[in-house]
Protein backbone atom coordinates (compact mmCIF):
# COMPACT_ATOMS: atom_id res chain seq x y z
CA UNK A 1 -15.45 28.03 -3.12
CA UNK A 2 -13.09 30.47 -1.27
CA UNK A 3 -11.45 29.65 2.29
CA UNK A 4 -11.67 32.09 5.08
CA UNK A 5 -8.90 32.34 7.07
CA UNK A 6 -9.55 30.17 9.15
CA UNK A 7 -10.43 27.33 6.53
CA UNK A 8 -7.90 25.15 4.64
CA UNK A 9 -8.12 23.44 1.40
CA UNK A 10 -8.12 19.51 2.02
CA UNK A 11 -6.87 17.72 -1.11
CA UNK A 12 -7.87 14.04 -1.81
CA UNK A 13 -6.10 13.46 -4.81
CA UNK A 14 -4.86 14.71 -8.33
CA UNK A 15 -6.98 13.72 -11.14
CA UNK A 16 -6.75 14.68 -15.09
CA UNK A 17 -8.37 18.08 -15.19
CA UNK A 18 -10.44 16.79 -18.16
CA UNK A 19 -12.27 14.43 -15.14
CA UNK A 20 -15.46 15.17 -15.01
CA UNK A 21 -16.56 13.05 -12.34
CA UNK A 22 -17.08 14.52 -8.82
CA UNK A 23 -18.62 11.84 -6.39
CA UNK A 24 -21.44 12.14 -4.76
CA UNK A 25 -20.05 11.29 -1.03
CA UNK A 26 -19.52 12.63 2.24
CA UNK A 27 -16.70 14.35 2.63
CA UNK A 28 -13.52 14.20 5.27
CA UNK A 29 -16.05 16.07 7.60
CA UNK A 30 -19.26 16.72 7.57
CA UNK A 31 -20.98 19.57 6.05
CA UNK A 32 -18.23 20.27 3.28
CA UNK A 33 -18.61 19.90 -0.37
CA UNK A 34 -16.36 18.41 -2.64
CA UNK A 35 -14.50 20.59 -5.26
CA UNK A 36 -11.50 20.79 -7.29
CA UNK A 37 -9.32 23.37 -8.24
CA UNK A 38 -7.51 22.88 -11.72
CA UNK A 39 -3.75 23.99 -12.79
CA UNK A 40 -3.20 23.32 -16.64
CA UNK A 41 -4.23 19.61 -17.56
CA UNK A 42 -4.32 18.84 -13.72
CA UNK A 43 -6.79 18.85 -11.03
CA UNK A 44 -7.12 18.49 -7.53
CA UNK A 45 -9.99 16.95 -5.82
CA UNK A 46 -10.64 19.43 -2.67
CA UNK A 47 -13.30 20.27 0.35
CA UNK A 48 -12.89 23.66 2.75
CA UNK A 49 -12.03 22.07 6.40
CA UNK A 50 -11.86 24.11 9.54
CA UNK A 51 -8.11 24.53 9.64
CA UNK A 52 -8.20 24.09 13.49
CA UNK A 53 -9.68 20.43 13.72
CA UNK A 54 -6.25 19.60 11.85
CA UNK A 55 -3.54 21.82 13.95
CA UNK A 56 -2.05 20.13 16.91
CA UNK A 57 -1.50 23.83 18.56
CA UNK A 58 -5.46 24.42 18.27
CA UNK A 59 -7.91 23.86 20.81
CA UNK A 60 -10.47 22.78 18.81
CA UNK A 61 -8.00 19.60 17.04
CA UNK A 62 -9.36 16.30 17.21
CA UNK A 63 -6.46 14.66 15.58
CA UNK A 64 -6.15 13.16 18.55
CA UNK A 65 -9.03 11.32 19.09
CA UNK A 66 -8.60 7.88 17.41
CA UNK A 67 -12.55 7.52 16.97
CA UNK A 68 -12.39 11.02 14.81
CA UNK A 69 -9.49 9.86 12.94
CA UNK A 70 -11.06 6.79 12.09
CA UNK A 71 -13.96 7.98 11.09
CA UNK A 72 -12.69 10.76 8.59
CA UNK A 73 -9.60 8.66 7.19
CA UNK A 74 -12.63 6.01 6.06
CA UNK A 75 -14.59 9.03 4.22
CA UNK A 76 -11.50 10.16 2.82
CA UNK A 77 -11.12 6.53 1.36
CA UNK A 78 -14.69 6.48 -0.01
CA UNK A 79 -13.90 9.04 -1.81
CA UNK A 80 -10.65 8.18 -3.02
CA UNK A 81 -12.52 5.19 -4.31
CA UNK A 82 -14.80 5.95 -5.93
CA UNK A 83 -12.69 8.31 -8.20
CA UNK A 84 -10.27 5.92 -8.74
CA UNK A 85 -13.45 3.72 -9.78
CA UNK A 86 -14.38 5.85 -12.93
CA UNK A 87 -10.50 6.84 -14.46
CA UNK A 88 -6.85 7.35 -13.61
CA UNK A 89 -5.93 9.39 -10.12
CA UNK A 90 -3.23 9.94 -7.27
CA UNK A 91 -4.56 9.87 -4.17
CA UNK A 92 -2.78 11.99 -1.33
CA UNK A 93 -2.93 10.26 2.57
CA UNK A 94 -5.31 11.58 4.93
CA UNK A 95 -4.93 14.71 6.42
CA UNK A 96 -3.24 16.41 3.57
CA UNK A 97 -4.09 19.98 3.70
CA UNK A 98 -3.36 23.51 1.55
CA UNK A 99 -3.79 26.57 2.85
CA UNK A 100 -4.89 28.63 -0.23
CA UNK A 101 -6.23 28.20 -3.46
CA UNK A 102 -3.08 29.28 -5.06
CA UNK A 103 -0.74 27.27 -3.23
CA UNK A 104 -2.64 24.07 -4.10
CA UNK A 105 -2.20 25.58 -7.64
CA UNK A 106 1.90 26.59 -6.96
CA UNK A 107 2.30 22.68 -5.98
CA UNK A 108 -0.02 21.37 -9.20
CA UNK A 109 2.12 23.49 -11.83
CA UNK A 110 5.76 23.06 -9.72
CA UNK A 111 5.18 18.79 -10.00
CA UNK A 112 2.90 18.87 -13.21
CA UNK A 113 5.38 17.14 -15.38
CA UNK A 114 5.73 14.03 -12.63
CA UNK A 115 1.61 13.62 -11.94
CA UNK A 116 0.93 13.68 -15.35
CA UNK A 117 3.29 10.85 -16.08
CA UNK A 118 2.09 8.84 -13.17
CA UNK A 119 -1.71 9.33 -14.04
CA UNK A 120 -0.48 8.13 -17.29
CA UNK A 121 0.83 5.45 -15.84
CA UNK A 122 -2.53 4.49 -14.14
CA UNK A 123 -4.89 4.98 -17.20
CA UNK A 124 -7.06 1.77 -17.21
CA UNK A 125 -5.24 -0.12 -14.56
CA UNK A 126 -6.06 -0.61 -11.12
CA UNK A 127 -4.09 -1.39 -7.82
CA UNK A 128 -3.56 -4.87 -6.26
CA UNK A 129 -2.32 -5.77 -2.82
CA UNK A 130 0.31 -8.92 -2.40
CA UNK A 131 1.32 -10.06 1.08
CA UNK A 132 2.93 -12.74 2.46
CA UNK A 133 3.07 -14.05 5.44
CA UNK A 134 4.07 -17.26 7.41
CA UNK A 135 2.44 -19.66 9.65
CA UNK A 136 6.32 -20.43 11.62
CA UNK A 137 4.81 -23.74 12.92
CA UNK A 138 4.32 -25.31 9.69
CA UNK A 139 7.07 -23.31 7.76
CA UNK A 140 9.17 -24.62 10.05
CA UNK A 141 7.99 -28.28 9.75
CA UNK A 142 7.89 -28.07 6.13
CA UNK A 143 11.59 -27.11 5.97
CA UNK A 144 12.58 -29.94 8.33
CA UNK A 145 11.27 -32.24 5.76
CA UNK A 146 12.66 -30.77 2.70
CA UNK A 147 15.90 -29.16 3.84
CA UNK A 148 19.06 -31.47 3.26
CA UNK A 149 21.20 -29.53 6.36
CA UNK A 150 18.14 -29.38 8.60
CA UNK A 151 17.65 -33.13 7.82
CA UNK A 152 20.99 -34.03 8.70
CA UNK A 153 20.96 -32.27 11.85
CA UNK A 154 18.00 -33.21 13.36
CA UNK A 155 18.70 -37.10 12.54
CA UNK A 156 22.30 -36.32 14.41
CA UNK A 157 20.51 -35.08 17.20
CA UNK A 158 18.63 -37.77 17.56
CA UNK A 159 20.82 -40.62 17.55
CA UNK A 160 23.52 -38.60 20.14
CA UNK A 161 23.80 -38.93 23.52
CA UNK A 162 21.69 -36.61 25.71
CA UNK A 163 24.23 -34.05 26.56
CA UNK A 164 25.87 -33.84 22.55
CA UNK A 165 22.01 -34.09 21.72
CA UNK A 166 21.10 -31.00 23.70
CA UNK A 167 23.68 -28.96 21.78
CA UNK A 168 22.54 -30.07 18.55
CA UNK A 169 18.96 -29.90 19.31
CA UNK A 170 19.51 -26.17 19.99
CA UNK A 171 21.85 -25.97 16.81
CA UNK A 172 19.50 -27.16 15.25
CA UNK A 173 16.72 -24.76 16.57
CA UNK A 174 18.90 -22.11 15.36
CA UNK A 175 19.46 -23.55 11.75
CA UNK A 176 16.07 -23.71 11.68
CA UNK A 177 14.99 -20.03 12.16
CA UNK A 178 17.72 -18.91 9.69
CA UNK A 179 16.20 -21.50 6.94
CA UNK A 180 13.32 -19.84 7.56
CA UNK A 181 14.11 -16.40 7.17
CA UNK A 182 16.56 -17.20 3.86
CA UNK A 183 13.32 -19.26 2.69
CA UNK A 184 11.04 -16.56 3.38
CA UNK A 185 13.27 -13.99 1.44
CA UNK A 186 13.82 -16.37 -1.67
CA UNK A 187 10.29 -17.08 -2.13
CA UNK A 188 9.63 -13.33 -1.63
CA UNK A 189 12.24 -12.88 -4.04
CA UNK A 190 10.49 -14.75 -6.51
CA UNK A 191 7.63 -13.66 -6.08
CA UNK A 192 8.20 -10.23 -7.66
CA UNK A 193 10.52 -11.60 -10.16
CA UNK A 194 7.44 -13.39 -11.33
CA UNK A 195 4.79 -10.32 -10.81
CA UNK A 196 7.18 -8.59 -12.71
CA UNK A 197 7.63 -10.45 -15.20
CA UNK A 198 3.98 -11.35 -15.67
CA UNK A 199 2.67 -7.23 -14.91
CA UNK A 200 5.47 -5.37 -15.38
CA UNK A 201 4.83 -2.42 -12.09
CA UNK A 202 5.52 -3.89 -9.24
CA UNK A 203 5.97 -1.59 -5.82
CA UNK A 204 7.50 -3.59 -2.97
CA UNK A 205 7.53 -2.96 0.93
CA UNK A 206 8.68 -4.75 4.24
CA UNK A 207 5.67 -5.37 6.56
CA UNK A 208 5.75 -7.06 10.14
CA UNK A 209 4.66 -10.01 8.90
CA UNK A 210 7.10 -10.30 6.17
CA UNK A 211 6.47 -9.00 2.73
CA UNK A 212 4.14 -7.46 0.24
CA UNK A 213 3.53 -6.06 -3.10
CA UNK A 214 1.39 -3.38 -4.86
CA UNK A 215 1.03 -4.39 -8.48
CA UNK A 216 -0.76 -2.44 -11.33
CA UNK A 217 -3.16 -4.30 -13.52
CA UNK A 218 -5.03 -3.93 -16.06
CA UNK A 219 -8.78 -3.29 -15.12
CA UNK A 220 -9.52 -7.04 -16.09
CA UNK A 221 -12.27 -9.24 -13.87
CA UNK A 222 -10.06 -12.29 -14.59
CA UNK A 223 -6.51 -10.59 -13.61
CA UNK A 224 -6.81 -11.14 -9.84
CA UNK A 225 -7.35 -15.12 -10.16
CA UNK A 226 -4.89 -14.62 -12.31
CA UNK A 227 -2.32 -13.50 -9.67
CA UNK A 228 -3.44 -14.91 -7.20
CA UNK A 229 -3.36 -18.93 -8.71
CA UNK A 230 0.20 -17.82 -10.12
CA UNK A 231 1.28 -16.85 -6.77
CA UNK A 232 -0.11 -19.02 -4.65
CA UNK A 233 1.82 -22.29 -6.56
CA UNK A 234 5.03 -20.87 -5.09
CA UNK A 235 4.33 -21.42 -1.64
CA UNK A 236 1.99 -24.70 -1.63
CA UNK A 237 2.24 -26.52 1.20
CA UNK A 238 5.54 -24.61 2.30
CA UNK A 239 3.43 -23.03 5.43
CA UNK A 240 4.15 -19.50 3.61
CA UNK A 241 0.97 -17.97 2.11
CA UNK A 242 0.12 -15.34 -0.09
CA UNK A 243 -3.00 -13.27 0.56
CA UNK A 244 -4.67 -10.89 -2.53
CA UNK A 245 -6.48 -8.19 -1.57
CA UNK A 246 -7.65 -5.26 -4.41
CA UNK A 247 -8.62 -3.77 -6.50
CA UNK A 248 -7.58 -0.17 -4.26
CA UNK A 249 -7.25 3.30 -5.41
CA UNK A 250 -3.14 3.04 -6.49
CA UNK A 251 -1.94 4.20 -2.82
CA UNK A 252 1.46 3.03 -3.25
CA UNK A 253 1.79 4.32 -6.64
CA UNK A 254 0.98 7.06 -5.70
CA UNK A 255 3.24 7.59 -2.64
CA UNK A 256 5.98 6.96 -5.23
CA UNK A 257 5.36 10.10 -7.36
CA UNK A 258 5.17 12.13 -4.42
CA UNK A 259 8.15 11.17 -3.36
CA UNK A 260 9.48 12.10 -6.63
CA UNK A 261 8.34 15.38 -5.95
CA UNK A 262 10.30 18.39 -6.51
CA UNK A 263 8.09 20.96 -4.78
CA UNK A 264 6.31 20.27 -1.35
């Protein structure tokens, strides 16, 4: 395959360039076919795009257009998956594009020492997602039953006077929604002291809802109950809960190494 100059190589993700596998899937837009274009014992999984759908000073982008997005970041993903699927690879985000053969090569051979490492890393394991989150009703009743201070407070409150018992009813209020954030954080907190302890990589981000985890596990059909029955005894009943979702091409491990990057 050789781009035009108006084409751009798209790149899906590195892979070992002993892979052999290229899936049989539509690509990030239709009518390309997928590729790759190897650099020493790396290789990266590639189709020829239309550079202009992709540049926001081009007439002809559709980045954006939501629908097209959606549409082509969900092929992307197929595809992502189903190489991750058959062996170890590091799959770029969507929209991730070269523009020349040799500069995908230039970036392969300037970060070779990194990817290989982090495919390494990924040989017969697979990607797991972690996420808590809270349900602030029932966290919050649950800590009014368990929590000494909170206990104390809200009995005060109720044997005062109305106006002393409007002060600590709003005292209390705000006791409350700190228990439940330093709750939130020790169980979170715990939580990847265990997954760490139990699977050794263990990525962590902030979310809106509170926390999650990527974890890397061995490709085992008994290692997500696993996880998840582990997990889900530290926040029984406590109106936190922890949701397992996986196995997923290793997104987050992936992020990592290219972060690690010393070439763009």
């Amino acid at each position: 395959m050789t781009a035009s100059p108006d084409q751009a190589w798209y790149v899906y993700a590195v892979l070992p360039a002993h892979s052999q596998t290229v899936p049989n899937a539509p690509c990030v837009l239709a009518g390309s076919t997928l590729g790759t274009i190897r650099q020493g014992a790396l290789a990266a999984l590639v189709s020829l795009v239309p550079r202009a759908a992709f540049a926001a000073d081009q007439a002809a982008c559709r980045a954006a257009d939501p629908g097209w997005v959606a549409a082509c970041a969900q092929a992307h993903h197929d595809v992502v998956q189903l190489v991750a699927s058959a062996g170890p690879c590091l799959p770029l985000g969507f929209g991730t594009l070269f523009t020349s053969d040799t500069a995908v090569r230039h970036w392969l051979a300037g970060n070779a020492q990194r990817m290989q490492h982090a495919l390494d890393l990924l040989s017969d394991q697979q990607e797991w997602a972690l996420t808590l989150s809270e349900d602030p009703s029932a966290h919050a009743a649950w800590l009014k039953a368990h929590d000494p201070e909170l206990l104390r407070l809200a009995a005060a409150a109720e044997a005062a006077p109305p106006g002393t018992g409007f002060l600590l009813e709003r005292r209390l209020a705000k006791a409350i929604d700190a228990a439940r954030e330093a709750h939130g954080a020790a169980v979170g907190a715990r939580v990847l002291e265990h997954l760490r302890a139990a699977h050794g990589q263990v990525r962590q981000e902030a979310t809106r809802q509170g926390a999650a985890w990527s974890v890397l596990a061995p490709r085992d059909s008994q290692v997500a109950a696993r996880i998840d029955a582990a997990a889900a005894a530290l926040v029984a009943g406590t109106g936190l809960a922890l949701r397992l979702t996986g196995p997923w091409p290793p997104y987050a491990f992936a992020r990592a190494a290219w972060a690690e990057q010393a070439h763009a």
